[in-house]
Protein backbone atom coordinates (compact mmCIF):
# COMPACT_ATOMS: atom_id res chain seq x y z
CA UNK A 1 -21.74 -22.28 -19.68
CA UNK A 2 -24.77 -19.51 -20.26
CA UNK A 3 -25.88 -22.18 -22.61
CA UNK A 4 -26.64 -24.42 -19.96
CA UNK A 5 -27.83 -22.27 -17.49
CA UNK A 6 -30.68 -21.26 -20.10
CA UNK A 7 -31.17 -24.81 -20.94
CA UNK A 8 -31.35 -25.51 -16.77
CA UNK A 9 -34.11 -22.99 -16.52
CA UNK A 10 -35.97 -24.13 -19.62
CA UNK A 11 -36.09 -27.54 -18.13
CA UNK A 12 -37.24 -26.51 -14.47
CA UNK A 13 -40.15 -24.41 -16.31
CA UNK A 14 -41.36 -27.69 -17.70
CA UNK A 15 -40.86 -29.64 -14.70
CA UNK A 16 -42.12 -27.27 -12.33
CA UNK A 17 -45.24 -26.86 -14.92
CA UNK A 18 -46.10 -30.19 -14.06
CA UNK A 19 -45.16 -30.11 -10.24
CA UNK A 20 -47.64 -27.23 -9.87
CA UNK A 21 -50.39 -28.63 -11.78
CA UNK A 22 -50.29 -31.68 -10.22
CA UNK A 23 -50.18 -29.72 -6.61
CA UNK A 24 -53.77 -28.11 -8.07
CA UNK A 25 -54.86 -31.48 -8.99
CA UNK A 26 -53.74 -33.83 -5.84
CA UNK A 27 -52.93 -31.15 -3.54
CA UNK A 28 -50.12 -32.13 -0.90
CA UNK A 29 -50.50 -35.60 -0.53
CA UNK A 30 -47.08 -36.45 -1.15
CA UNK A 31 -46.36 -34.47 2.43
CA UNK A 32 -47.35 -38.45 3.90
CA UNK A 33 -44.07 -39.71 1.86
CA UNK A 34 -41.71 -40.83 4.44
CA UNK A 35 -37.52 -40.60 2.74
CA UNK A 36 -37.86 -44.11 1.86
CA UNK A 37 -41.10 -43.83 0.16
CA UNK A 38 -39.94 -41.01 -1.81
CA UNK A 39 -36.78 -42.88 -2.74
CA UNK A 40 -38.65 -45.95 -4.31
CA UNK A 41 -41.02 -43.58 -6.10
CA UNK A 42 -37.39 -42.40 -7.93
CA UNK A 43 -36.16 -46.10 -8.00
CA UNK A 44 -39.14 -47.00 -10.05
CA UNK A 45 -38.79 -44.62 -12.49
CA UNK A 46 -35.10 -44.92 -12.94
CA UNK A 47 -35.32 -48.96 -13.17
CA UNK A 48 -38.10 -48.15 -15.77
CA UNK A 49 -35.62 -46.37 -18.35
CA UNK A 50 -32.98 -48.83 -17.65
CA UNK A 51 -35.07 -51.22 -18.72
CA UNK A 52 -36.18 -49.74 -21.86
CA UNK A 53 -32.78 -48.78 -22.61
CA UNK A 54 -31.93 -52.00 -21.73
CA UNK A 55 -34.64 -53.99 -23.85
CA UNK A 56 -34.75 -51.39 -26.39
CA UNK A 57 -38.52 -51.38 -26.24
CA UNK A 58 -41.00 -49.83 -24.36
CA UNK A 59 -44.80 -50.92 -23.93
CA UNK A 60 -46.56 -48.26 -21.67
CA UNK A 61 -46.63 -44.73 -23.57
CA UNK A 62 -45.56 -42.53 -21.15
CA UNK A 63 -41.64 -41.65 -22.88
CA UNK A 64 -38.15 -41.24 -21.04
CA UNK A 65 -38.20 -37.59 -20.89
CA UNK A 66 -41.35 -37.49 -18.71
CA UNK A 67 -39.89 -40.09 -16.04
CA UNK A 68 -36.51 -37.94 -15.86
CA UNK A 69 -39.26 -35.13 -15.40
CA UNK A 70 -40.78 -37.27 -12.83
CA UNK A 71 -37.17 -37.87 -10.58
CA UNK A 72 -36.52 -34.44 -10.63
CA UNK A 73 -40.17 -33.28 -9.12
CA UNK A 74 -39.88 -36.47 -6.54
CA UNK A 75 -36.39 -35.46 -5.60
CA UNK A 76 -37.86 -31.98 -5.06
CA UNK A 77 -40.53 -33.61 -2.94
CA UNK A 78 -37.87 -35.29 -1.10
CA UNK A 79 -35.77 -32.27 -0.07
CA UNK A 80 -38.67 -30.05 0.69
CA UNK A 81 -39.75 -32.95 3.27
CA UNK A 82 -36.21 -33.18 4.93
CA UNK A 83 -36.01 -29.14 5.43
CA UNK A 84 -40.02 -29.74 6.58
CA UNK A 85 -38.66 -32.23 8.93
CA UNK A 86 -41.67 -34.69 9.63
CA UNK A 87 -43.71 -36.41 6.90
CA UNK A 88 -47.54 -35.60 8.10
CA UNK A 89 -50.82 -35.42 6.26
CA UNK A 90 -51.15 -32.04 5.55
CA UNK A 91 -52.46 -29.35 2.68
CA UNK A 92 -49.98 -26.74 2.05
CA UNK A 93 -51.29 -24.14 -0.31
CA UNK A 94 -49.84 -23.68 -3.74
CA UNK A 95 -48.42 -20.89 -3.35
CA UNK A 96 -45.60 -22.01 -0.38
CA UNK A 97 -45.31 -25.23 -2.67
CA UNK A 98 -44.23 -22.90 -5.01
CA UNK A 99 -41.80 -21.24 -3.16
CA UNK A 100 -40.65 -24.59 -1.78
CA UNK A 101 -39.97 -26.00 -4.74
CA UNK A 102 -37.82 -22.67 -6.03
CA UNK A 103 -36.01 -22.77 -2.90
CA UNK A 104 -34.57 -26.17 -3.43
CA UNK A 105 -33.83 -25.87 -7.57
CA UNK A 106 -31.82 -22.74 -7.14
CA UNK A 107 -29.65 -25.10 -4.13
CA UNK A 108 -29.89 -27.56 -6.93
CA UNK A 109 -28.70 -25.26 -9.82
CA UNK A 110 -25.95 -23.31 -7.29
CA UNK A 111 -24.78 -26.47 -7.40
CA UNK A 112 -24.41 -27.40 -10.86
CA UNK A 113 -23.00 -24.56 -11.57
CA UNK A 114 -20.50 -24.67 -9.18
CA UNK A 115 -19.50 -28.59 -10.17
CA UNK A 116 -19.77 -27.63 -13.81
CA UNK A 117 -17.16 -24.87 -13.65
CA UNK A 118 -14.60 -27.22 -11.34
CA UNK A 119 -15.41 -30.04 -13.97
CA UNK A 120 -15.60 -28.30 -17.29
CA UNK A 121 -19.05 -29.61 -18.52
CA UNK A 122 -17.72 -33.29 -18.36
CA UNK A 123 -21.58 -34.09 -17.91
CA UNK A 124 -21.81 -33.09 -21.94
CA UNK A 125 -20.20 -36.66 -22.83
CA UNK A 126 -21.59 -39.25 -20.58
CA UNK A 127 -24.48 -41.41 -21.92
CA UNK A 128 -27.90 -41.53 -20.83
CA UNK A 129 -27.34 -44.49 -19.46
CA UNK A 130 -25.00 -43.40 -16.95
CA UNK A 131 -26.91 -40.60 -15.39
CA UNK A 132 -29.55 -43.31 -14.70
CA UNK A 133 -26.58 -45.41 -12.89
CA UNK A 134 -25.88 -42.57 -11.31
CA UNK A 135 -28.99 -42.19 -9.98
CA UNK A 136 -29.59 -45.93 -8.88
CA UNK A 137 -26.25 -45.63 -7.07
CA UNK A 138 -27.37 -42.36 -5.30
CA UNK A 139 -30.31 -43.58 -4.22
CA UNK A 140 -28.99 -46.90 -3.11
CA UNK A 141 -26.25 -44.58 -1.04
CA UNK A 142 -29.04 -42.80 0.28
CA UNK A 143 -30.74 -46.01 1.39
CA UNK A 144 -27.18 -47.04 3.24
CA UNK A 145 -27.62 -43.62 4.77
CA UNK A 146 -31.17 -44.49 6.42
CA UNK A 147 -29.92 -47.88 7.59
CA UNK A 148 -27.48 -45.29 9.31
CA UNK A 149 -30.29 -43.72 11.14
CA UNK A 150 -29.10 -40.52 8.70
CA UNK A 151 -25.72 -40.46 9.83
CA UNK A 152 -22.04 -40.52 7.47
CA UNK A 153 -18.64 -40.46 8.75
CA UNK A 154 -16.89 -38.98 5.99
CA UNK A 155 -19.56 -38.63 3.09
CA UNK A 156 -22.46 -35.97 1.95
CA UNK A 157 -25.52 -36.35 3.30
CA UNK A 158 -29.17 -37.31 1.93
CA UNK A 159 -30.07 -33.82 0.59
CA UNK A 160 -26.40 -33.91 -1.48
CA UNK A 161 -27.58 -36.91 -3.31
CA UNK A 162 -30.87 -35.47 -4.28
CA UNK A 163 -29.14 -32.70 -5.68
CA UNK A 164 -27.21 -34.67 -7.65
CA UNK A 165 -30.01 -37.09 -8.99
CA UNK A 166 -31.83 -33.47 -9.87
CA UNK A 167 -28.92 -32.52 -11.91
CA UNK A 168 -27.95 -36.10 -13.80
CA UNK A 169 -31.55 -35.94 -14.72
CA UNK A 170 -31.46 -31.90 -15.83
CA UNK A 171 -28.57 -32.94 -17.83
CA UNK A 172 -30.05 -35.70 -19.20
CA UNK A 173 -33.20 -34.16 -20.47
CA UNK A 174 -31.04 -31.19 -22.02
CA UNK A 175 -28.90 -34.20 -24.00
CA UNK A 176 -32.75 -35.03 -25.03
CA UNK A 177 -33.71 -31.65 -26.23
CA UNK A 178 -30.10 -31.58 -28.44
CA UNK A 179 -31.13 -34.97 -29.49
CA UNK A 180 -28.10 -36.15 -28.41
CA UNK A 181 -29.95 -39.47 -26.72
């Protein structure tokens, strides 16, 4: 298990690298994303890799890895704007983004860990290709969730399914870095 926490945290640096750059670079404009917006935004990139694992053939350069990179950081995005409330257009400086971003990876990872000691690692022998249908289903739950006007009965909420599409693709990307994918 301290072999995945380490491998956790080595693949938050690199996403959060990226996250943080990109904040220097765009600033805050994904504080306009509404939940649906930042849903599709994962959808796309999740339908991408199907489709390349799918086809078996890619034509655009940017690789797996970096979209899994990308759902994580736009899952991020989406549970920093549900504690934020309200979508607006607004600059927040780099520094709370920062601390935003920590604040919802160590929910994320809390999390993990927590599942991953109830389910014994099971994650370790599941196929790329599930953590992306994983992910699709999530994000279609999520979507059932809106039509809800944000209201279950008996099931998690929004944030609870961005958690898990962070970890699916965490776990993911660490199968990547073993070369296991």
């Amino acid at each position: 298990m301290s072999q995945t926490n380490q491998q956790y945290d080595i693949v938050i640096e690199k996403c959060k690298d990226v996250f943080i750059k990109k904040a220097k670079d765009y600033g805050t404009a994904w504080r306009v994303l509404r939940t649906i917006s930042v849903i599709d935004q994962i959808f796309i990139k999740a339908l991408r890799i199907r489709t390349i694992q799918d086809k078996k053939q890619q034509l655009v350069d940017d690789n797996i890895a970096d979209e899994f990179k990308g759902i994580i950081n736009y899952a991020v995005i989406g549970l920093i704007q549900l504690e934020l409330k309200e979508s607006k257009i607004e600059e927040l400086p780099v520094d709370e983004v920062l601390t935003l971003y920590n604040k919802q990876i160590h929910f994320a990872k809390e999390t993990m860990l927590n599942k991953n000691h109830d389910y014994g690692e099971a994650w370790r022998d599941m196929s790329q290709q599930s953590f992306v249908d994983l992910t699709l289903m999530k994000l279609q739950r999520i979507k059932q969730i809106l039509a809800n006007d944000g209201k279950t009965i008996i099931s998690e909420g929004i944030d609870a399914n961005y958690v898990d599409i962070i970890n699916y693709s965490v776990f993911a990307l660490i199968l990547i870095m073993e070369q296991v994918h």
